[in-house]
PDB file of N, CA and C in Angstrom:
ATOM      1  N   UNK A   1    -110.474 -16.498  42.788  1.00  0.00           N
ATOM      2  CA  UNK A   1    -109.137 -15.996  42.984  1.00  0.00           C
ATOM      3  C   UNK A   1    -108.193 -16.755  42.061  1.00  0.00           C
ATOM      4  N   UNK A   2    -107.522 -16.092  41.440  1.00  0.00           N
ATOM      5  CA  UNK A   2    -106.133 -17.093  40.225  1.00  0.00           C
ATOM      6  C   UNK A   2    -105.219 -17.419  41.255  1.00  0.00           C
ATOM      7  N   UNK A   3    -104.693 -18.384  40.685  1.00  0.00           N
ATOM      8  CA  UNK A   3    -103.926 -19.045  41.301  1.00  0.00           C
ATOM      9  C   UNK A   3    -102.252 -18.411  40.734  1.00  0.00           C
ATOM     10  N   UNK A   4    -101.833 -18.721  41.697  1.00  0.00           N
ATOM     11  CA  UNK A   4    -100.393 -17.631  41.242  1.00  0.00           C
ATOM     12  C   UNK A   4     -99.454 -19.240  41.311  1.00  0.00           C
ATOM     13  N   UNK A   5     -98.909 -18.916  40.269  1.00  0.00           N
ATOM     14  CA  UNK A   5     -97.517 -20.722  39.944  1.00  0.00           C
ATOM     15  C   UNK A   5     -96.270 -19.371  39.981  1.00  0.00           C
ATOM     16  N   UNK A   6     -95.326 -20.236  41.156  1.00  0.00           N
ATOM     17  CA  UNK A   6     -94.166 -19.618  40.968  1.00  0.00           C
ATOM     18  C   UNK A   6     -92.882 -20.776  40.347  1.00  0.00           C
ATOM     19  N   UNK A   7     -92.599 -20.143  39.418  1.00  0.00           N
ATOM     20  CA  UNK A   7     -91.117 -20.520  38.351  1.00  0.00           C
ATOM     21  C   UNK A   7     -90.363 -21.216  39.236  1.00  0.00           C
ATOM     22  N   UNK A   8     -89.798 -22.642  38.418  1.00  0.00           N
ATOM     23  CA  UNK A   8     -89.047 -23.174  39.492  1.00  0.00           C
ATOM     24  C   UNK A   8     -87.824 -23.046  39.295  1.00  0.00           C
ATOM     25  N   UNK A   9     -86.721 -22.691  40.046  1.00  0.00           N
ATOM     26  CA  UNK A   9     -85.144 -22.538  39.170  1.00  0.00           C
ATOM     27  C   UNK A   9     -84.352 -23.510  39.267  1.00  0.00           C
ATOM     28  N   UNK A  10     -84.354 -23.967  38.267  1.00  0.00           N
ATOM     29  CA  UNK A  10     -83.094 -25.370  38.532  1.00  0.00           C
ATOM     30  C   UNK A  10     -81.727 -24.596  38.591  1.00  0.00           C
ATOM     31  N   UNK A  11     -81.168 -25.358  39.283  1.00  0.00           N
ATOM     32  CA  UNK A  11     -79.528 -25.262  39.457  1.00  0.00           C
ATOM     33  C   UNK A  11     -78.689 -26.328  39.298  1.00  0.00           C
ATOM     34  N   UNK A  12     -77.365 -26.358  38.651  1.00  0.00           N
ATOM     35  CA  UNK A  12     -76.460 -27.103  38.660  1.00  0.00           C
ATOM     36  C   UNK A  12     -75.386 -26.940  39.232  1.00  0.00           C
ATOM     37  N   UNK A  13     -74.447 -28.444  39.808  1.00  0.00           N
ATOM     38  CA  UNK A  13     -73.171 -27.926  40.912  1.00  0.00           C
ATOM     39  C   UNK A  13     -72.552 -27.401  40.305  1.00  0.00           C
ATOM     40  N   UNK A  14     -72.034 -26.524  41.252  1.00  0.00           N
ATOM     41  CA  UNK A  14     -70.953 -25.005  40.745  1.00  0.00           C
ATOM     42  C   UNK A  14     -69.983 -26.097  40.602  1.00  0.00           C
ATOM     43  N   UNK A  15     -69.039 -26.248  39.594  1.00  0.00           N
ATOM     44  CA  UNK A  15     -68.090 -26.477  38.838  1.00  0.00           C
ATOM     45  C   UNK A  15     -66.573 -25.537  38.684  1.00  0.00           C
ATOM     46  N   UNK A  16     -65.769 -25.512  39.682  1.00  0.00           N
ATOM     47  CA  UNK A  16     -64.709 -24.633  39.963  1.00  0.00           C
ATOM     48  C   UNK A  16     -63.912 -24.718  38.643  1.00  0.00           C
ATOM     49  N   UNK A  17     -63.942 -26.155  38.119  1.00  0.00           N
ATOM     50  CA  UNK A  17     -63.055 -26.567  36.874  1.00  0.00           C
ATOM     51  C   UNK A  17     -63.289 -25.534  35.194  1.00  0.00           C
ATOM     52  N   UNK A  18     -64.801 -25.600  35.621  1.00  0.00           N
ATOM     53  CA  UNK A  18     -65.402 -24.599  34.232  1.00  0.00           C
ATOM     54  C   UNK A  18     -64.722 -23.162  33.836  1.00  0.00           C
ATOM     55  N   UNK A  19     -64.301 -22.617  35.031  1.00  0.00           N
ATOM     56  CA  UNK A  19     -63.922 -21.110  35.160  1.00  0.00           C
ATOM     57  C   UNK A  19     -62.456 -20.611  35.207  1.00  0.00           C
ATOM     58  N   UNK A  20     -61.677 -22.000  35.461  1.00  0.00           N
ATOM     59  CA  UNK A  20     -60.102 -21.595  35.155  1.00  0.00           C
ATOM     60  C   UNK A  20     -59.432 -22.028  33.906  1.00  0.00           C
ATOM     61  N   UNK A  21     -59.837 -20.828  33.441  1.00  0.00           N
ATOM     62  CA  UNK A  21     -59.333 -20.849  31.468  1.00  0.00           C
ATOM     63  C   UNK A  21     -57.563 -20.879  31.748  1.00  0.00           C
ATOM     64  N   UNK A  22     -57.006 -19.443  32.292  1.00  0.00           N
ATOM     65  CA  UNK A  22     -55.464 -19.245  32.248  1.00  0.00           C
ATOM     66  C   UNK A  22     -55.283 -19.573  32.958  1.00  0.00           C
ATOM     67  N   UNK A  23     -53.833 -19.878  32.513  1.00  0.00           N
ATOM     68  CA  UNK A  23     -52.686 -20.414  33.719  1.00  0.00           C
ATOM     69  C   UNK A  23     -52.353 -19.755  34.742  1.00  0.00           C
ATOM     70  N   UNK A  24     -52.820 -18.380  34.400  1.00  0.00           N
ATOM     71  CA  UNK A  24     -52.719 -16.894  35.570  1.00  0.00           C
ATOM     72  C   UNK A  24     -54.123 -17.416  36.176  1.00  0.00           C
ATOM     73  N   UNK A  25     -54.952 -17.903  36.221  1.00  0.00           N
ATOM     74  CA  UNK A  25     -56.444 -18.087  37.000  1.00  0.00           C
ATOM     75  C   UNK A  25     -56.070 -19.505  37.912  1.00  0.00           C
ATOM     76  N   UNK A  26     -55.393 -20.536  36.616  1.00  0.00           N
ATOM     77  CA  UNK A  26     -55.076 -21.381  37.713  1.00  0.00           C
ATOM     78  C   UNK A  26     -53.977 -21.532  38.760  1.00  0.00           C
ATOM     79  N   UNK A  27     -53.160 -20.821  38.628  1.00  0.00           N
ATOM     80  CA  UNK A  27     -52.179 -20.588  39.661  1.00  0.00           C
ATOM     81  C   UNK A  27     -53.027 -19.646  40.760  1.00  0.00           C
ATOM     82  N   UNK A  28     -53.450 -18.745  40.300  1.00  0.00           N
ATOM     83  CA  UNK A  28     -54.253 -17.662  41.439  1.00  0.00           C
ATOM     84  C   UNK A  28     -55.404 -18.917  42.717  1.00  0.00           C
ATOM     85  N   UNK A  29     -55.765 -19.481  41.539  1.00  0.00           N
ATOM     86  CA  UNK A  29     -56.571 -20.596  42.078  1.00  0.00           C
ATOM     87  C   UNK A  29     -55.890 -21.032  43.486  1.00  0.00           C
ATOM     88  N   UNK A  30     -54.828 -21.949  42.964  1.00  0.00           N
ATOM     89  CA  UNK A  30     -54.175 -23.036  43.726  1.00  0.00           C
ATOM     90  C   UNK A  30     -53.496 -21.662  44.703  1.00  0.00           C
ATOM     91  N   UNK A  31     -52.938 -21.015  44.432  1.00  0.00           N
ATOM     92  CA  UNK A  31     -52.061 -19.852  46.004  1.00  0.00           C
ATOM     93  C   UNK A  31     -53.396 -19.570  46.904  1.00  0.00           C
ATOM     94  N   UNK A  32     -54.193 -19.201  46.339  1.00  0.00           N
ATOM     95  CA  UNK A  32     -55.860 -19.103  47.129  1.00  0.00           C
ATOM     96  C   UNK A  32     -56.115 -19.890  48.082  1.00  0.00           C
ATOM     97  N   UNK A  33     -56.219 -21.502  47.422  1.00  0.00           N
ATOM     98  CA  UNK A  33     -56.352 -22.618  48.297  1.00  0.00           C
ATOM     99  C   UNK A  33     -55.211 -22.813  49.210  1.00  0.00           C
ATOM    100  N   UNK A  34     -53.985 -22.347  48.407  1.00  0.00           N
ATOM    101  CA  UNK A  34     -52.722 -22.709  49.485  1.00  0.00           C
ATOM    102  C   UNK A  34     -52.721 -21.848  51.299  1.00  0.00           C
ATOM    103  N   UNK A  35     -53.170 -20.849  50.347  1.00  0.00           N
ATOM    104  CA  UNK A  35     -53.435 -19.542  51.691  1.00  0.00           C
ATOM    105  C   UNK A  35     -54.695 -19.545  52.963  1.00  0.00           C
ATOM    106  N   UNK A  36     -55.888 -19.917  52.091  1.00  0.00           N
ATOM    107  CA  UNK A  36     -56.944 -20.332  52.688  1.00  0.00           C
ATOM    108  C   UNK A  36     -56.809 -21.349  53.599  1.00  0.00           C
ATOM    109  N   UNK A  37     -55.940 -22.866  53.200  1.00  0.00           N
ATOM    110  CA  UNK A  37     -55.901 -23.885  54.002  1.00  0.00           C
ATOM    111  C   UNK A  37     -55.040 -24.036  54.722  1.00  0.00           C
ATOM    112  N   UNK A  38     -53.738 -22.861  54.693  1.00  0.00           N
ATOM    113  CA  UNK A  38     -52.703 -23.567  55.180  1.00  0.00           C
ATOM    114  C   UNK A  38     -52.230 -24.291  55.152  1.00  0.00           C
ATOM    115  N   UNK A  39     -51.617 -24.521  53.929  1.00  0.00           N
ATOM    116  CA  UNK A  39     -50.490 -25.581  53.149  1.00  0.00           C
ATOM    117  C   UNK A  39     -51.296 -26.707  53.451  1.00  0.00           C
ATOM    118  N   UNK A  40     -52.685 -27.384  53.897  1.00  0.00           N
ATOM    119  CA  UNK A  40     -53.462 -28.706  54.306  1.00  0.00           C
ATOM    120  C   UNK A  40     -52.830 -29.515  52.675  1.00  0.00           C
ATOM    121  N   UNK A  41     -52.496 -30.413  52.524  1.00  0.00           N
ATOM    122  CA  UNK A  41     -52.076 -31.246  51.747  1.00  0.00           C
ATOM    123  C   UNK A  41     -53.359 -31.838  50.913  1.00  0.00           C
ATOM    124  N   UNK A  42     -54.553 -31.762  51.615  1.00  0.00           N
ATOM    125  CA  UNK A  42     -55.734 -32.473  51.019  1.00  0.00           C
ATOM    126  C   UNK A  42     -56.122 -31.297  49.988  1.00  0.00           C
ATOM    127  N   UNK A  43     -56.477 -30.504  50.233  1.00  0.00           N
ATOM    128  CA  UNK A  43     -56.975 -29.419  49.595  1.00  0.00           C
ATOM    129  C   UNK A  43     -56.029 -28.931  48.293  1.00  0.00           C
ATOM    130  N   UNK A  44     -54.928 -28.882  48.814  1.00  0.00           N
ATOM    131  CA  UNK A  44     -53.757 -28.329  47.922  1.00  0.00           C
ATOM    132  C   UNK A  44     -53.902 -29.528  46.308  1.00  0.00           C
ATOM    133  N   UNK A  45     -53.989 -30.578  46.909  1.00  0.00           N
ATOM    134  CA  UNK A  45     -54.476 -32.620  46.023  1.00  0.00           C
ATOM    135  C   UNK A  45     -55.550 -31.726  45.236  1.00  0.00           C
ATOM    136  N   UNK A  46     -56.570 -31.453  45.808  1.00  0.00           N
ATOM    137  CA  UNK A  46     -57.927 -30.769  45.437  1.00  0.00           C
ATOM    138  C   UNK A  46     -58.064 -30.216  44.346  1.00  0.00           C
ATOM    139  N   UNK A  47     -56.911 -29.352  44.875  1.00  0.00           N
ATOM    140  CA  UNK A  47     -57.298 -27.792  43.992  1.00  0.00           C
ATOM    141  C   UNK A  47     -56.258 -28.140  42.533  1.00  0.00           C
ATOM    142  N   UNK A  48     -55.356 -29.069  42.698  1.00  0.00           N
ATOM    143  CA  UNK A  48     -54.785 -29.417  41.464  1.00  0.00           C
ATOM    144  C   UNK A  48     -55.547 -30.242  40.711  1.00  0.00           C
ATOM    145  N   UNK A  49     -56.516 -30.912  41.263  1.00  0.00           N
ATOM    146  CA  UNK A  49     -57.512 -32.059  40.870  1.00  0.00           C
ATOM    147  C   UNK A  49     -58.283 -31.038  39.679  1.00  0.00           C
ATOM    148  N   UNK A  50     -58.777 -29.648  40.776  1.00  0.00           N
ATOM    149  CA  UNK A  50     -59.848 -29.048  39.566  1.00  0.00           C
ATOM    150  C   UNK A  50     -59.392 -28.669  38.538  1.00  0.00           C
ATOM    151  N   UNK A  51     -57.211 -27.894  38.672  1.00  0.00           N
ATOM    152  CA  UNK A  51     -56.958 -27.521  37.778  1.00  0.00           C
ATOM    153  C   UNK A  51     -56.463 -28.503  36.665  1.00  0.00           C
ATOM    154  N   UNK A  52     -56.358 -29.811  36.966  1.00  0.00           N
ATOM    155  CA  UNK A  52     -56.046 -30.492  36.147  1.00  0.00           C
ATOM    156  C   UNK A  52     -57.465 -31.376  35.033  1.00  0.00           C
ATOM    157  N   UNK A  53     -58.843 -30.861  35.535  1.00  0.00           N
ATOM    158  CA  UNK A  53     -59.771 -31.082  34.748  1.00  0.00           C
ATOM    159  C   UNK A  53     -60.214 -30.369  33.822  1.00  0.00           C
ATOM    160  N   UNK A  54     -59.806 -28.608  34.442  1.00  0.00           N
ATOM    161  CA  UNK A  54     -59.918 -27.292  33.340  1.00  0.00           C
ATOM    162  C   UNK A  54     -59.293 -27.428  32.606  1.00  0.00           C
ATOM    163  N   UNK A  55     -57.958 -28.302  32.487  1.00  0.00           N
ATOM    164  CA  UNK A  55     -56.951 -28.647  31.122  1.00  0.00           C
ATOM    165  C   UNK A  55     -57.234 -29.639  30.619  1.00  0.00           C
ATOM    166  N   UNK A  56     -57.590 -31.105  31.290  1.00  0.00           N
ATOM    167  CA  UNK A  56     -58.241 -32.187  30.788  1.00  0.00           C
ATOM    168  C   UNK A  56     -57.378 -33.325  30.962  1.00  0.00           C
ATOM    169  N   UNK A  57     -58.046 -33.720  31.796  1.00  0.00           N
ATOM    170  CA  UNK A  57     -56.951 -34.946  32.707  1.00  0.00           C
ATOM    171  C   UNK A  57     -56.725 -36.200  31.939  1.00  0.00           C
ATOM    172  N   UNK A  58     -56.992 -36.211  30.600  1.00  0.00           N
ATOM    173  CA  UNK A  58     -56.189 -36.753  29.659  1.00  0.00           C
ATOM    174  C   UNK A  58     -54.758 -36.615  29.016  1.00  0.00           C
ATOM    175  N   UNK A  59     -55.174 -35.346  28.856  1.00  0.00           N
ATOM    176  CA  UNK A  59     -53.756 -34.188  28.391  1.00  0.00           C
ATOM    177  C   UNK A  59     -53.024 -34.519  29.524  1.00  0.00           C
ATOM    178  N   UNK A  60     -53.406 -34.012  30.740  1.00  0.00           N
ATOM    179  CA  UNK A  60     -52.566 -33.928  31.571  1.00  0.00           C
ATOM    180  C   UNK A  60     -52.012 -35.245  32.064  1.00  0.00           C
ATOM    181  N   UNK A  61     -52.707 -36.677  31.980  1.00  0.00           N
ATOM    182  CA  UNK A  61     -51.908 -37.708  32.328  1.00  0.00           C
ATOM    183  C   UNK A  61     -50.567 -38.011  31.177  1.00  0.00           C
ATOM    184  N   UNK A  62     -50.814 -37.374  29.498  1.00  0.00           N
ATOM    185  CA  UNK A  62     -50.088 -37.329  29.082  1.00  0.00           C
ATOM    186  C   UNK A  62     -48.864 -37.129  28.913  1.00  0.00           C
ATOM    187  N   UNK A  63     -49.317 -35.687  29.104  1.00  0.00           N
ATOM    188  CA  UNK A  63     -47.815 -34.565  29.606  1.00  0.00           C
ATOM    189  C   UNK A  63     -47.249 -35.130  30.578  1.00  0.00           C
ATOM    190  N   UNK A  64     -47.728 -35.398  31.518  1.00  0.00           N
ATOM    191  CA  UNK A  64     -46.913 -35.897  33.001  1.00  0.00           C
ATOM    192  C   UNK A  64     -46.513 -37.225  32.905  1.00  0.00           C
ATOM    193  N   UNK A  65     -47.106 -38.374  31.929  1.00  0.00           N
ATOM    194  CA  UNK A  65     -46.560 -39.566  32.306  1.00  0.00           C
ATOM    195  C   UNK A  65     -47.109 -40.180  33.306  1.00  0.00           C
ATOM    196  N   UNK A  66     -48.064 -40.069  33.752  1.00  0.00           N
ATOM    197  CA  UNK A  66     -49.266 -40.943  34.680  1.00  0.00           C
ATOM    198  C   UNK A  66     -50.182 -40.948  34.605  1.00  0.00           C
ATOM    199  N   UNK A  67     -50.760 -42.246  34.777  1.00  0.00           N
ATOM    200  CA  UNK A  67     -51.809 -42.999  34.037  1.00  0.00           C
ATOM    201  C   UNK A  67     -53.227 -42.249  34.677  1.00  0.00           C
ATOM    202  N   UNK A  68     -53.670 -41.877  33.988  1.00  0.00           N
ATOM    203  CA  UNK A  68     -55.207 -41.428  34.093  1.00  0.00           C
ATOM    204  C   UNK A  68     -55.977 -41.550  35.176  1.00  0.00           C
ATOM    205  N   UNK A  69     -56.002 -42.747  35.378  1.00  0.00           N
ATOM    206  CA  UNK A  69     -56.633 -43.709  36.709  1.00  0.00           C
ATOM    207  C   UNK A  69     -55.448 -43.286  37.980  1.00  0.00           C
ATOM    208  N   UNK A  70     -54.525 -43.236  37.864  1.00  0.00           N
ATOM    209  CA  UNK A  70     -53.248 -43.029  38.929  1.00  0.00           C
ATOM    210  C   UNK A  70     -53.919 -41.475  39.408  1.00  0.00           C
ATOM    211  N   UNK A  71     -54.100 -41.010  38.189  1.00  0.00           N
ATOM    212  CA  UNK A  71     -53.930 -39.419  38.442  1.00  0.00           C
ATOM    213  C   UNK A  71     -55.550 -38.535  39.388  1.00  0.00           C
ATOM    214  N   UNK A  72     -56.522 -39.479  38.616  1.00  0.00           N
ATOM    215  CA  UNK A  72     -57.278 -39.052  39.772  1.00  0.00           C
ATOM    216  C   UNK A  72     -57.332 -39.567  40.976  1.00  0.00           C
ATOM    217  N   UNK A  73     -56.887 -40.644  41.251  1.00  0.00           N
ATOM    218  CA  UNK A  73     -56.718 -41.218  42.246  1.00  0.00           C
ATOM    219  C   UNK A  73     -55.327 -40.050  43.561  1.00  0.00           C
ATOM    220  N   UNK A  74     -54.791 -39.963  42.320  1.00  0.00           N
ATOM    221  CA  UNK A  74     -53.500 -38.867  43.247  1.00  0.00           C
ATOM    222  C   UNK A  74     -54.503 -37.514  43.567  1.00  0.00           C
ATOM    223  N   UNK A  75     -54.660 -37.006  42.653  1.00  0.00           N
ATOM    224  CA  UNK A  75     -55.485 -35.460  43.079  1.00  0.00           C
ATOM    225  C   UNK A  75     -56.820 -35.820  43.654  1.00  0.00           C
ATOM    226  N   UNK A  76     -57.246 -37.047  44.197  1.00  0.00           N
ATOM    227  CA  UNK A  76     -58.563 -36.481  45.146  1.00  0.00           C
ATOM    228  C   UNK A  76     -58.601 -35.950  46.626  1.00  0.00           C
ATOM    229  N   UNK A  77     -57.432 -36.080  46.658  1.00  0.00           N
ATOM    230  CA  UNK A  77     -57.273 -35.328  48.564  1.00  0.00           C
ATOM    231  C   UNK A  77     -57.154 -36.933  49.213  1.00  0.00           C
ATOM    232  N   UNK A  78     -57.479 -37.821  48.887  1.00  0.00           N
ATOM    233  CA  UNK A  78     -57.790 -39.138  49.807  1.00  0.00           C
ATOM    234  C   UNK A  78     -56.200 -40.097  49.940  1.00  0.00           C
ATOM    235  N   UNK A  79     -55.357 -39.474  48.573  1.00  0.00           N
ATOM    236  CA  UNK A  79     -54.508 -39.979  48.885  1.00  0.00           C
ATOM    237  C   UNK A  79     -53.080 -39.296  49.242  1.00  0.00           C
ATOM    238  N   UNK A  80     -52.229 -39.900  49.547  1.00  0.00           N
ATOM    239  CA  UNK A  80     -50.683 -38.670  49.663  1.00  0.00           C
ATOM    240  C   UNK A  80     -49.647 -39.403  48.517  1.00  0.00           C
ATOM    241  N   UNK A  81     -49.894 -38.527  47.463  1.00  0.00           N
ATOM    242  CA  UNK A  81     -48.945 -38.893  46.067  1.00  0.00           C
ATOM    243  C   UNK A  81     -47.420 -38.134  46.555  1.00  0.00           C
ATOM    244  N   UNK A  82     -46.560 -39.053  45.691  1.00  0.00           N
ATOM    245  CA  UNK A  82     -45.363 -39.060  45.694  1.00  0.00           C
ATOM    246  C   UNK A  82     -45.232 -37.300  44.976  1.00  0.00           C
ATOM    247  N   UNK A  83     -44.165 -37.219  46.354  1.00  0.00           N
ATOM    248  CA  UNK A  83     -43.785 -35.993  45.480  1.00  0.00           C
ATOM    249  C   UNK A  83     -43.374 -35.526  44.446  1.00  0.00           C
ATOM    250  N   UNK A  84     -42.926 -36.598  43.238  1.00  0.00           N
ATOM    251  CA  UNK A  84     -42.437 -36.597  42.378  1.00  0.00           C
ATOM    252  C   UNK A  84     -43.498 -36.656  41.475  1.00  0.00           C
ATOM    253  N   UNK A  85     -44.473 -36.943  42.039  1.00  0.00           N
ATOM    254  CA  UNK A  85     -45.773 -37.164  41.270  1.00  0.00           C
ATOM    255  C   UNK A  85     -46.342 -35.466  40.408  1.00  0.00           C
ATOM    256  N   UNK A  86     -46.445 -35.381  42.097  1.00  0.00           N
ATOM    257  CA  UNK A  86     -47.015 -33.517  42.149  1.00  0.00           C
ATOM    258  C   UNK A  86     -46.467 -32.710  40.790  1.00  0.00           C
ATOM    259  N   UNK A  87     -45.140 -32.859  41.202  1.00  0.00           N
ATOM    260  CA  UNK A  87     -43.908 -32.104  40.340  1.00  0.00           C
ATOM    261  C   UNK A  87     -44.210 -31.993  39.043  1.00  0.00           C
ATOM    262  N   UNK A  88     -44.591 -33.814  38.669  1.00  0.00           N
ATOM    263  CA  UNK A  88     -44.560 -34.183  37.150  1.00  0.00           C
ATOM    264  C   UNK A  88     -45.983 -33.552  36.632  1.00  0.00           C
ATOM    265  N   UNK A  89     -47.088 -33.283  37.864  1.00  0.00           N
ATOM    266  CA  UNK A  89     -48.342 -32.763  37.564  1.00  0.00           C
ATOM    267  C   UNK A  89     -48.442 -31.522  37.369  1.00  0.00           C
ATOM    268  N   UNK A  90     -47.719 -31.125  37.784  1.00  0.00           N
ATOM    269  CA  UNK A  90     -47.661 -29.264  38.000  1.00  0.00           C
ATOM    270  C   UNK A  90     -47.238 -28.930  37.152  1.00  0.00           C
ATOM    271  N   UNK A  91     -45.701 -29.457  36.362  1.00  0.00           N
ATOM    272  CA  UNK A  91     -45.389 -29.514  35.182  1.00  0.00           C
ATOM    273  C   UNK A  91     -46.126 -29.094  34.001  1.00  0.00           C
ATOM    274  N   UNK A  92     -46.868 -30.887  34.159  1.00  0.00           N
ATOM    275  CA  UNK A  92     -47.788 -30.811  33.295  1.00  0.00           C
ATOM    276  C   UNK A  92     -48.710 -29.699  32.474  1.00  0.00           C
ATOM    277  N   UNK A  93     -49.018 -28.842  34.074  1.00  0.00           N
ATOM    278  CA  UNK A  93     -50.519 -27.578  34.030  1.00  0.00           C
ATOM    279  C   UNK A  93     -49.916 -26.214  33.948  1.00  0.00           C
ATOM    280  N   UNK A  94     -48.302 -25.915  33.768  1.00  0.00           N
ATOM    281  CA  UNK A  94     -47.795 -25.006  33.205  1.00  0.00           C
ATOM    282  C   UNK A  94     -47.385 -24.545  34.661  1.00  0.00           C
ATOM    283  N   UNK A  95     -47.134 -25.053  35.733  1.00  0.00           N
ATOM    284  CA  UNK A  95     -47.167 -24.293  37.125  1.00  0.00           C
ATOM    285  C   UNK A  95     -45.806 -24.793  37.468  1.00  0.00           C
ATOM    286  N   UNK A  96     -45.609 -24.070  38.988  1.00  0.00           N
ATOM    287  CA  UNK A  96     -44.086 -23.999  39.040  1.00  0.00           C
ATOM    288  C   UNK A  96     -43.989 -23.970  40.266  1.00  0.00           C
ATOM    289  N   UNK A  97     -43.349 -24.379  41.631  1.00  0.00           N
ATOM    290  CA  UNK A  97     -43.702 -23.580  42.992  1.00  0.00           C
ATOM    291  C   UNK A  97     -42.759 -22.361  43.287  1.00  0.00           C
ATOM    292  N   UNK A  98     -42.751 -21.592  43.839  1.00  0.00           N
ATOM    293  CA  UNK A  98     -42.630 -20.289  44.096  1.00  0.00           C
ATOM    294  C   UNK A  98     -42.562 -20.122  46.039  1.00  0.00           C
ATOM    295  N   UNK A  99     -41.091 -20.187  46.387  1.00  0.00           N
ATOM    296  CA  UNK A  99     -40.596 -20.246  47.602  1.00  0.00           C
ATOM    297  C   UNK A  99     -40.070 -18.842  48.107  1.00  0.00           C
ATOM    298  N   UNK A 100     -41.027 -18.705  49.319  1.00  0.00           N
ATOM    299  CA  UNK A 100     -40.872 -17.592  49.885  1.00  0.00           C
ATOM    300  C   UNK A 100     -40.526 -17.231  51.066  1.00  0.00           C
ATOM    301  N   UNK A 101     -39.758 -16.793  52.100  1.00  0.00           N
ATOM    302  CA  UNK A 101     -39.450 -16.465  53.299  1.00  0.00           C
ATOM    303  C   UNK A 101     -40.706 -16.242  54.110  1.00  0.00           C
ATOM    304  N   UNK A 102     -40.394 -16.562  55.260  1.00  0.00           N
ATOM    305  CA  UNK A 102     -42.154 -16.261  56.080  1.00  0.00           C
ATOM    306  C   UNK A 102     -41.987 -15.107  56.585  1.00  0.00           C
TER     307      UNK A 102
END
């Protein structure tokens, strides 16, 4: 009887950062997460974290004026950055907030 070998499939972690090219993908992104979590503050950290790696969190400590090390440290969800922080980050990634009546 032959022996039957089945193919093994490697996989790599899905990477949210890889797939938000525009600024229209990353805003869609972040309202997604905003909606999904209910304004959760960790997630919202998160989801700027990924969009600020799809641009390149070099650039982006640039543009914004905070230090590299500050900045992932601000967008991992673990910490609560100054709001002024956010601002200068969002800036940074071409984004804007957008206030709406409930």
């Amino acid at each position: 009887m032959a022996e039957i070998r089945k193919a093994k499939t490697k996989t790599t972690p899905y990477d949210v950062a890889e797939h938000l090219r525009t600024p229209e993908e990353r805003a869609g992104y972040l309202q997604a997460i905003i909606e999904e979590f209910e304004g959760d503050p960790k997630y919202i950290m998160e989801a700027l974290g990924d969009i600020a790696r799809s641009e390149g969190m070099t650039h982006v400590a640039r543009a914004s004026g905070v230090s590299r090390e500050s900045l992932y440290k601000s967008l991992s969800g673990t910490r609560n950055p100054e709001f002024s922080t956010i601002l200068k980050v969002m800036a940074a990634l071409g984004l804007q907030f957008h206030v709406t009546a409930r």
